[in-house]
N, C-alpha and C. Protein backbone atom coordinates (compact mmCIF):
# COMPACT_ATOMS: atom_id res chain seq x y z
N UNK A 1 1.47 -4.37 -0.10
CA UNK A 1 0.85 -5.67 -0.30
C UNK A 1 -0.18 -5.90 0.78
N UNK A 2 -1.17 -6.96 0.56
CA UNK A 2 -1.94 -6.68 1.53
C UNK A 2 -2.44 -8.27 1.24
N UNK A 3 -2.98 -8.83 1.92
CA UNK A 3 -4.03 -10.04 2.33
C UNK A 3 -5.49 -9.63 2.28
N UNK A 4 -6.26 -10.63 1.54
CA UNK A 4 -7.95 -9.95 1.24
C UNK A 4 -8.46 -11.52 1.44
N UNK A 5 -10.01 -11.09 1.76
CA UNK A 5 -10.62 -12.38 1.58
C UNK A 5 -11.65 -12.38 0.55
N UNK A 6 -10.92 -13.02 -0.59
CA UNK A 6 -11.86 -12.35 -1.98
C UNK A 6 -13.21 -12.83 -1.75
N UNK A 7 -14.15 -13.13 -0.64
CA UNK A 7 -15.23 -13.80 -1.07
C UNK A 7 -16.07 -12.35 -1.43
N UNK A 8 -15.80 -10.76 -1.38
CA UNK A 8 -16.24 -9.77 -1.57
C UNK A 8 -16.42 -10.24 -3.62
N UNK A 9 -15.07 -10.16 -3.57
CA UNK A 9 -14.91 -10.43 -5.36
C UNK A 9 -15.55 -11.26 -6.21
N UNK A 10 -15.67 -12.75 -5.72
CA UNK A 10 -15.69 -13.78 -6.56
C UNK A 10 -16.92 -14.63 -6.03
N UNK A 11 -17.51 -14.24 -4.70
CA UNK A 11 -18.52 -14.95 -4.22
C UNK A 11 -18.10 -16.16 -4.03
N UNK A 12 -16.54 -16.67 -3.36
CA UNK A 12 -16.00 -17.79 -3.26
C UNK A 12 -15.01 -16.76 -1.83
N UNK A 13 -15.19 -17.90 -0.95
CA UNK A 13 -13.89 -18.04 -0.04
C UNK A 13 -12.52 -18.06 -0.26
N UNK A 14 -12.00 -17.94 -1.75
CA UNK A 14 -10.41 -18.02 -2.03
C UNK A 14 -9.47 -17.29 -1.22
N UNK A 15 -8.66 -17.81 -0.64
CA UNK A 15 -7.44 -17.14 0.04
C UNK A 15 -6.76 -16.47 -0.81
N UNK A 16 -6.31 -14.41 -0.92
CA UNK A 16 -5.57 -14.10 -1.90
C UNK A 16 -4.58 -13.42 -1.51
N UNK A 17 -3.92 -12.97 -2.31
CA UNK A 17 -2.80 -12.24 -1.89
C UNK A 17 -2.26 -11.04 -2.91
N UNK A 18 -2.58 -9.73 -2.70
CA UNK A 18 -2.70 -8.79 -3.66
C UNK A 18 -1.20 -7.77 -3.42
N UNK A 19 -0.75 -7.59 -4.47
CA UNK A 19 0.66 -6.97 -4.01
C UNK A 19 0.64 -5.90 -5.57
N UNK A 20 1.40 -4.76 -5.49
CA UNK A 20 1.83 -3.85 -6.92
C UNK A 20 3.01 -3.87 -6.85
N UNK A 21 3.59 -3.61 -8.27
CA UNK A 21 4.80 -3.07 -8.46
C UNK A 21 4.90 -2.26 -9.90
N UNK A 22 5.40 -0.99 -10.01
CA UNK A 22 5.59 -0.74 -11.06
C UNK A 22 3.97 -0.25 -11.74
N UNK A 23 3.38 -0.59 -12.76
CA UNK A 23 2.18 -0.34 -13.53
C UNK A 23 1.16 -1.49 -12.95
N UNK A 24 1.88 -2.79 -12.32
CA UNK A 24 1.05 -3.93 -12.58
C UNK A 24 0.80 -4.15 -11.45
N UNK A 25 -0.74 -4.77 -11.06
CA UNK A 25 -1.10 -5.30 -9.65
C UNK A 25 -0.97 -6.85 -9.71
N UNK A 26 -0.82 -7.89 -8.99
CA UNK A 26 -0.47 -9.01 -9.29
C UNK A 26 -1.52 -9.55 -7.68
N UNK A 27 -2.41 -10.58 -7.83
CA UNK A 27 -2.86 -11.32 -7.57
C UNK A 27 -3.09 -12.51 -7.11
N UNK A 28 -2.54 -13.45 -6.07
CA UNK A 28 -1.86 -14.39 -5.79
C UNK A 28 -3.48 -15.38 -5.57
N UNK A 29 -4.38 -16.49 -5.73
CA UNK A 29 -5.42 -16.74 -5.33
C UNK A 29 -4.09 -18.39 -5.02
N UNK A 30 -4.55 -18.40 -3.51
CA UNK A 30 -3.55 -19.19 -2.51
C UNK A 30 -4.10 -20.57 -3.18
N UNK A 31 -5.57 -20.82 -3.24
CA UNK A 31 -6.49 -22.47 -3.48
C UNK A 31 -5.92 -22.92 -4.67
N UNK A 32 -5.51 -23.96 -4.39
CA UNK A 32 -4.85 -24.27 -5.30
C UNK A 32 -5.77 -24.93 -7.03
N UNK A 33 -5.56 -24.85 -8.11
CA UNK A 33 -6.20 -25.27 -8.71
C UNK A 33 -5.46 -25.70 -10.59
N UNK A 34 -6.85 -26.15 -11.18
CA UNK A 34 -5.72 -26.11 -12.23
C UNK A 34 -5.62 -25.13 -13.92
N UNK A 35 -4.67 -24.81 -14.38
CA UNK A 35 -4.95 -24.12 -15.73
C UNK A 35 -5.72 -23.37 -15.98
N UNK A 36 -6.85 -24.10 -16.10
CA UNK A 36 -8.07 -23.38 -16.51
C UNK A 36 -8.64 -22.93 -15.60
N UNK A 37 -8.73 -23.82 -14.15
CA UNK A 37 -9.62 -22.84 -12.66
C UNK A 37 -8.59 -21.98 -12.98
N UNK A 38 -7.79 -21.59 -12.86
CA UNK A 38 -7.05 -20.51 -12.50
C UNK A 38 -7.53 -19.21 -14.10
N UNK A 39 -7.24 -19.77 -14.77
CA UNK A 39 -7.84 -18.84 -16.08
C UNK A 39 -9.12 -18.07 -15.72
N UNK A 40 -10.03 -19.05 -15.26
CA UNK A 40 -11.90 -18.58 -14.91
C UNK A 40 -11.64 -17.93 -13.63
N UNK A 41 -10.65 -18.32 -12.57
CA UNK A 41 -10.84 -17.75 -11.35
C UNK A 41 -10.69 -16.10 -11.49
N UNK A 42 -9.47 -15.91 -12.45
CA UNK A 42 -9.14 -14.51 -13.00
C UNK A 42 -9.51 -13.91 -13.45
N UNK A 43 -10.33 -14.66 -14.41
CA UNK A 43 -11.62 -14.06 -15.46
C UNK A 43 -12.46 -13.45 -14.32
N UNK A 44 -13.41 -14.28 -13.32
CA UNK A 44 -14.19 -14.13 -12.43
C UNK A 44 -14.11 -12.60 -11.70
N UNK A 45 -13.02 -12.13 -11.61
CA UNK A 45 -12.51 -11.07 -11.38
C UNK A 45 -11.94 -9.42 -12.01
N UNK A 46 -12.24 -10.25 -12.98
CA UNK A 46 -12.06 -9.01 -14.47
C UNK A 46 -10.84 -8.93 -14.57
N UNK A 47 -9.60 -10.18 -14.10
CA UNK A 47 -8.66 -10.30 -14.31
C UNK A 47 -8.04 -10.96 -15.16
N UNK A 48 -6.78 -11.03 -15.63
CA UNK A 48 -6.06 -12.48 -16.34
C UNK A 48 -4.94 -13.17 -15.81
N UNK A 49 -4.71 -14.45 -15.77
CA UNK A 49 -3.47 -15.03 -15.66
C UNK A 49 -2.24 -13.96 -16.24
N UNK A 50 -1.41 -14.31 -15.17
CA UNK A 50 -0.67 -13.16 -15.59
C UNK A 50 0.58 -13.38 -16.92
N UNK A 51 0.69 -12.40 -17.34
CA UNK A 51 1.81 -12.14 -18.61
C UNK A 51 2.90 -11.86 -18.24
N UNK A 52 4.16 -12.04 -18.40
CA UNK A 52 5.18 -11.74 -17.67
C UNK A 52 5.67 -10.85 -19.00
N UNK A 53 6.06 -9.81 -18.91
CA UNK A 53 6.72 -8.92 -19.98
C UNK A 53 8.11 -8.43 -20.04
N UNK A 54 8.71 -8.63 -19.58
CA UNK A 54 10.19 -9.00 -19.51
C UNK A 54 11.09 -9.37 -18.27
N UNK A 55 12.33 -9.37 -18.50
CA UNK A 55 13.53 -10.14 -18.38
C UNK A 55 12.98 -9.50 -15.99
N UNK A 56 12.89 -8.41 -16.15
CA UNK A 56 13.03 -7.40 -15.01
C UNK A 56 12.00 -8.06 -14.21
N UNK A 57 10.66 -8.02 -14.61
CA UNK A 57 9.43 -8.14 -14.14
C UNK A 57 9.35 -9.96 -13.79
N UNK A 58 10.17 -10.96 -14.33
CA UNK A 58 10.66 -11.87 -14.08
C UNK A 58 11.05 -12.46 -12.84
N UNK A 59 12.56 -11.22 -13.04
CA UNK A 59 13.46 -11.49 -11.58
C UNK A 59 12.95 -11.06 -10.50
N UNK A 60 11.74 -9.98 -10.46
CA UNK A 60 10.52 -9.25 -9.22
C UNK A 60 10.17 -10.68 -9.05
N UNK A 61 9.10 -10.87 -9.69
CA UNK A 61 8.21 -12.34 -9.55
C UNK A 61 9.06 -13.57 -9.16
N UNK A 62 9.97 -13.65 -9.04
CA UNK A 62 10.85 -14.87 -8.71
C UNK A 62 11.34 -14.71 -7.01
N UNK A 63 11.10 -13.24 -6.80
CA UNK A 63 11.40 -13.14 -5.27
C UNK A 63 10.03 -13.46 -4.31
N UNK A 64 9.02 -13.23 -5.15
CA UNK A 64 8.35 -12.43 -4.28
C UNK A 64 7.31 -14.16 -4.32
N UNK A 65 7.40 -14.87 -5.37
CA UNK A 65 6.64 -15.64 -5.36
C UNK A 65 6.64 -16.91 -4.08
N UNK A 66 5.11 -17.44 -3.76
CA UNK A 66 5.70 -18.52 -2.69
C UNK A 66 6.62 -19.60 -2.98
N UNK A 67 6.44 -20.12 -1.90
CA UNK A 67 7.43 -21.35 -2.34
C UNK A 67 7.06 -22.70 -3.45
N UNK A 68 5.58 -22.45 -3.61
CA UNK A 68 5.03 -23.70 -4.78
C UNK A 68 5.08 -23.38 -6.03
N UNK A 69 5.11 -23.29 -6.97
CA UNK A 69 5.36 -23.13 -8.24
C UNK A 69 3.67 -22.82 -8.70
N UNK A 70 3.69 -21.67 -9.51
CA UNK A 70 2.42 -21.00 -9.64
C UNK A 70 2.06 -20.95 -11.09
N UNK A 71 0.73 -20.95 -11.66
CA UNK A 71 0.52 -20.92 -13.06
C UNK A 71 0.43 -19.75 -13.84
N UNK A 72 0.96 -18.83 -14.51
CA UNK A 72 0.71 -18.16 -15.27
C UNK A 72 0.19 -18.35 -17.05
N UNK A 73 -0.10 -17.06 -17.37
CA UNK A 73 -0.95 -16.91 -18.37
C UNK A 73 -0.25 -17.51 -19.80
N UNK A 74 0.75 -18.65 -19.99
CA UNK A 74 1.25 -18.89 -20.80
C UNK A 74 1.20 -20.41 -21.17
N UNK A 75 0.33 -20.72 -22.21
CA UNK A 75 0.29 -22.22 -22.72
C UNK A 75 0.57 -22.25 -24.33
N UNK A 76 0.56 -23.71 -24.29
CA UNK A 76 0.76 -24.11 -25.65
C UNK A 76 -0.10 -24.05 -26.78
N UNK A 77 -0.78 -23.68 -28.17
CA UNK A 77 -1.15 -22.98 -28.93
C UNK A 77 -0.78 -24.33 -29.95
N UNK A 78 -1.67 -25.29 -29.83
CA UNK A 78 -1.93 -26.71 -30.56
C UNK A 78 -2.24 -25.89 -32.24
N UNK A 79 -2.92 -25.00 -32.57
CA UNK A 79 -3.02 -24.37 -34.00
C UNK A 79 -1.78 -23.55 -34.55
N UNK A 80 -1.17 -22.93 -33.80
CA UNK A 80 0.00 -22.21 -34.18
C UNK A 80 0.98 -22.86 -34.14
N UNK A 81 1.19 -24.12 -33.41
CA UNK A 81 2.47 -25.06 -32.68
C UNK A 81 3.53 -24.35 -32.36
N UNK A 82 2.77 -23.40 -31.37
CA UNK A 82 4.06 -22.53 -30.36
C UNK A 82 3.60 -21.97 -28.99
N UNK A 83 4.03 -21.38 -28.04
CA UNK A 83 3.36 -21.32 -27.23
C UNK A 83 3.37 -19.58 -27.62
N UNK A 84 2.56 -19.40 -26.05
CA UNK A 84 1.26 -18.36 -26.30
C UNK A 84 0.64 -17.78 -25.20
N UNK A 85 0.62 -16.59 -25.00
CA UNK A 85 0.56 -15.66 -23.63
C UNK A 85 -1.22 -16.03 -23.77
N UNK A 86 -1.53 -15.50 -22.84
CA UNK A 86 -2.93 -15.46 -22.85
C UNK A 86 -3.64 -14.67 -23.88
N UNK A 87 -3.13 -13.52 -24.11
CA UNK A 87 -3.74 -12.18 -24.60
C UNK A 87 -3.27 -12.24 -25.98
N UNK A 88 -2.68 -13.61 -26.27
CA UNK A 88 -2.00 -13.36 -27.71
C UNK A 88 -1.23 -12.61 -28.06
N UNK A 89 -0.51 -11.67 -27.30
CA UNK A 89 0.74 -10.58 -27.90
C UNK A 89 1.86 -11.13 -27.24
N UNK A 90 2.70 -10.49 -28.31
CA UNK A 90 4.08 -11.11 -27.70
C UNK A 90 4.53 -9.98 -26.36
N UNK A 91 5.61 -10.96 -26.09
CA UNK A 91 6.22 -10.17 -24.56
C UNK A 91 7.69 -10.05 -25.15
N UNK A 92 8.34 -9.46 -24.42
CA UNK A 92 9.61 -8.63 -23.88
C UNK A 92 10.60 -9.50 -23.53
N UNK A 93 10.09 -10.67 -23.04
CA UNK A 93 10.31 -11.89 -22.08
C UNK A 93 11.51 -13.09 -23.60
N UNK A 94 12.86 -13.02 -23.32
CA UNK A 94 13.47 -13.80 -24.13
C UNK A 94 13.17 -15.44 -23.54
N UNK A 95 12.08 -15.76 -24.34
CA UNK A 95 12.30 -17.56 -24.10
C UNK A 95 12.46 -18.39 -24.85
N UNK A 96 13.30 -19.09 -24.64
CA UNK A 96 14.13 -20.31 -25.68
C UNK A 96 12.73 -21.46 -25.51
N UNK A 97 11.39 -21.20 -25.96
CA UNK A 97 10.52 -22.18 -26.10
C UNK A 97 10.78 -23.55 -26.44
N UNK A 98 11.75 -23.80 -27.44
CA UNK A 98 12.05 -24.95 -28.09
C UNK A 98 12.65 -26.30 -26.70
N UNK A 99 12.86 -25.06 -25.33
CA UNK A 99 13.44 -26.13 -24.21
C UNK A 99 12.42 -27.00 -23.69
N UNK A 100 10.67 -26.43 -23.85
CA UNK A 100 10.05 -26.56 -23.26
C UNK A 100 9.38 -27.88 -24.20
N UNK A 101 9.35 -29.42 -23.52
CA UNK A 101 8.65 -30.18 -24.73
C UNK A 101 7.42 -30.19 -24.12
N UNK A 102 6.21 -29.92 -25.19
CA UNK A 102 4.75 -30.58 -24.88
C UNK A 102 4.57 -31.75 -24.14
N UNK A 103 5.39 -32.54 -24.46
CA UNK A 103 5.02 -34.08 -23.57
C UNK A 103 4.83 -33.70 -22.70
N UNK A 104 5.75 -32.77 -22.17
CA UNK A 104 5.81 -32.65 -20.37
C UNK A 104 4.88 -31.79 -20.22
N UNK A 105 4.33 -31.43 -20.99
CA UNK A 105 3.09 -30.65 -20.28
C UNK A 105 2.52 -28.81 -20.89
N UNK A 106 1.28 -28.57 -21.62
CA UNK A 106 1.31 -27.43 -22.01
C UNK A 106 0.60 -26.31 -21.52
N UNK A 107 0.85 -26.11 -19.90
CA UNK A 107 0.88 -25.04 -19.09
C UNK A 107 2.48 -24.52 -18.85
N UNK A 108 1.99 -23.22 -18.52
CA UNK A 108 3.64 -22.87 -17.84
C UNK A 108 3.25 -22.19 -16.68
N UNK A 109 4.56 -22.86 -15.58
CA UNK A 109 4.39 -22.76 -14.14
C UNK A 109 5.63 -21.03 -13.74
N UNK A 110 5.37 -21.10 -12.88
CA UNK A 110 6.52 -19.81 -12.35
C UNK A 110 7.11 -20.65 -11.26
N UNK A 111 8.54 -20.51 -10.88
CA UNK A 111 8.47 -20.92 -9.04
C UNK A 111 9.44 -19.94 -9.12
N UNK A 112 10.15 -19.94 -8.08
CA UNK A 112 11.87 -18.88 -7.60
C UNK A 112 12.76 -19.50 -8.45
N UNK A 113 12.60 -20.39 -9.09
CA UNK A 113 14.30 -20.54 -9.76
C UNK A 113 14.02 -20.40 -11.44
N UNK A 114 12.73 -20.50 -11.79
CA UNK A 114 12.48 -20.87 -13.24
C UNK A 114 10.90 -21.40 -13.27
N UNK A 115 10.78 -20.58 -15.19
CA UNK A 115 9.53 -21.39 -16.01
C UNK A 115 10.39 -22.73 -15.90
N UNK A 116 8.79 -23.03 -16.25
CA UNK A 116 8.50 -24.95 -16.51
C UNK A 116 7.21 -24.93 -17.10
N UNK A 117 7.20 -26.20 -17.62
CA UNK A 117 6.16 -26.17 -18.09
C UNK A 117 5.51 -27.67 -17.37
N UNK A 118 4.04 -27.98 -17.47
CA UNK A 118 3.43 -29.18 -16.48
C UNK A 118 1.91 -28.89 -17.11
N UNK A 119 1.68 -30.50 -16.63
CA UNK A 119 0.46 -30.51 -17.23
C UNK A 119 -0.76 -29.64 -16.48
N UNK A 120 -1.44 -29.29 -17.48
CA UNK A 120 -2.48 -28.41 -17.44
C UNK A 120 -3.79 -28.89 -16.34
N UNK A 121 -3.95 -29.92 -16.05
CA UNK A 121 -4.57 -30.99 -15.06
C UNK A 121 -4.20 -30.70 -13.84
N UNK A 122 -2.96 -30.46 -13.25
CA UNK A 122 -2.34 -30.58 -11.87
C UNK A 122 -2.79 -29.52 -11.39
N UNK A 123 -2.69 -29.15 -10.26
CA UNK A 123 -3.46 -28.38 -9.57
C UNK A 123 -2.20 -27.56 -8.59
N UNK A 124 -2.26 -26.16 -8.88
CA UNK A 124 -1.18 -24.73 -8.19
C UNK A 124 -1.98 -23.98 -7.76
N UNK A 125 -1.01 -23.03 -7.26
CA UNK A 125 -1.62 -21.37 -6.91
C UNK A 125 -1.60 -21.04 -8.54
N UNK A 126 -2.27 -19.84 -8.34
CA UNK A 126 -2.31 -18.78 -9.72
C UNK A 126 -1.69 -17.57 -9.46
N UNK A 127 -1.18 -17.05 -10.28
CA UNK A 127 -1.13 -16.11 -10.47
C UNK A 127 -2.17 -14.65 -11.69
N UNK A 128 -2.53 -13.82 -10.81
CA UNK A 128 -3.86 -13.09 -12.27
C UNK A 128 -2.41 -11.78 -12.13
N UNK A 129 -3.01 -10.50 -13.08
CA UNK A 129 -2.46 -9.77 -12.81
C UNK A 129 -3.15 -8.55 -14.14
N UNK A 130 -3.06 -7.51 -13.54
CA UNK A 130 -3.62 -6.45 -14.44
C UNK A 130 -3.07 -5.19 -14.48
N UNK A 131 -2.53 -4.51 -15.40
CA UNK A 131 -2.05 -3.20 -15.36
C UNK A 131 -2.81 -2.32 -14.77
N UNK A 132 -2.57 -1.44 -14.58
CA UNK A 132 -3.05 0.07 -13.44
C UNK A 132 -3.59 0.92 -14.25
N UNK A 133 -3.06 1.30 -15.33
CA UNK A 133 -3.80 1.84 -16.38
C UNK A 133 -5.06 1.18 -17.22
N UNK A 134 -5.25 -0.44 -16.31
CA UNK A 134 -6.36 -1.08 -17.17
C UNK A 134 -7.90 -0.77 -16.03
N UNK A 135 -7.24 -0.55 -14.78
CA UNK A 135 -8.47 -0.71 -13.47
C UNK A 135 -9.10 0.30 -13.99
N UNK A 136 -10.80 0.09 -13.98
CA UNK A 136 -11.67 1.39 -13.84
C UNK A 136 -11.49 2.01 -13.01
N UNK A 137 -12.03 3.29 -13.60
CA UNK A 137 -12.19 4.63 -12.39
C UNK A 137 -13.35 4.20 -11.29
């Protein structure tokens, strides 16, 4: 794992925090922001909010994450009325969606104990993240 100062990347000062495990590099951008900054901040980078793909890759991310509750690549899908990874494919990941009500909000957060879901407005860390087999040569 390592500490970077993405202003190389993004032509922004963001505080980040770059760590691997497994296939996937994961991306921590510290400034806090909301939903969508975090969507474009990732984009900005040739990255995405990250996908969590199962049960394993979960319980990693639950250790390793800080202590604020972080946004990943999973919202609510107002045309389909279900929620919805970024990339549109399903995951690995067993979630009882039906716990999660829209009222409360159609982002989903990560922290150490559990998803949540919160409104898309409020402002977190992000999480991006990209497979290893996706980085150019």
């Amino acid at each position: 794992s390592t500490v970077l100062d993405s202003l190389q990347h993004t032509g922004r000062g963001d505080k980040v925090y770059w760590f691997c495990y497994g296939m996937k590099c994961y991306y921590f951008v510290m400034d806090r922001k909301t939903w969508s900054g975090c969507k474009q901040t990732c984009q900005s980078s040739s990255l995405s909010l990250l996908k969590i793909d199962d049960e394993d890759e979960l319980k990693f991310l639950q250790l390793v994450v800080p202590s604020d509750s972080c946004w990943v690549g999973l919202s609510y899908d107002n045309k389909k009325k279900d929620w919805a990874w970024i990339d549109n494919r399903p995951s690995k990941l067993a979630l009882n969606t039906r716990k999660y009500n829209i009222r409360d909000g159609g982002c989903m957060l990560l922290s150490k104990t559990r998803l949540d879901n919160g409104n898309c407005d409020q402002v977190f860390i992000c999480i991006c993240g990209k497979r290893l087999d996706k980085f150019p040569h």
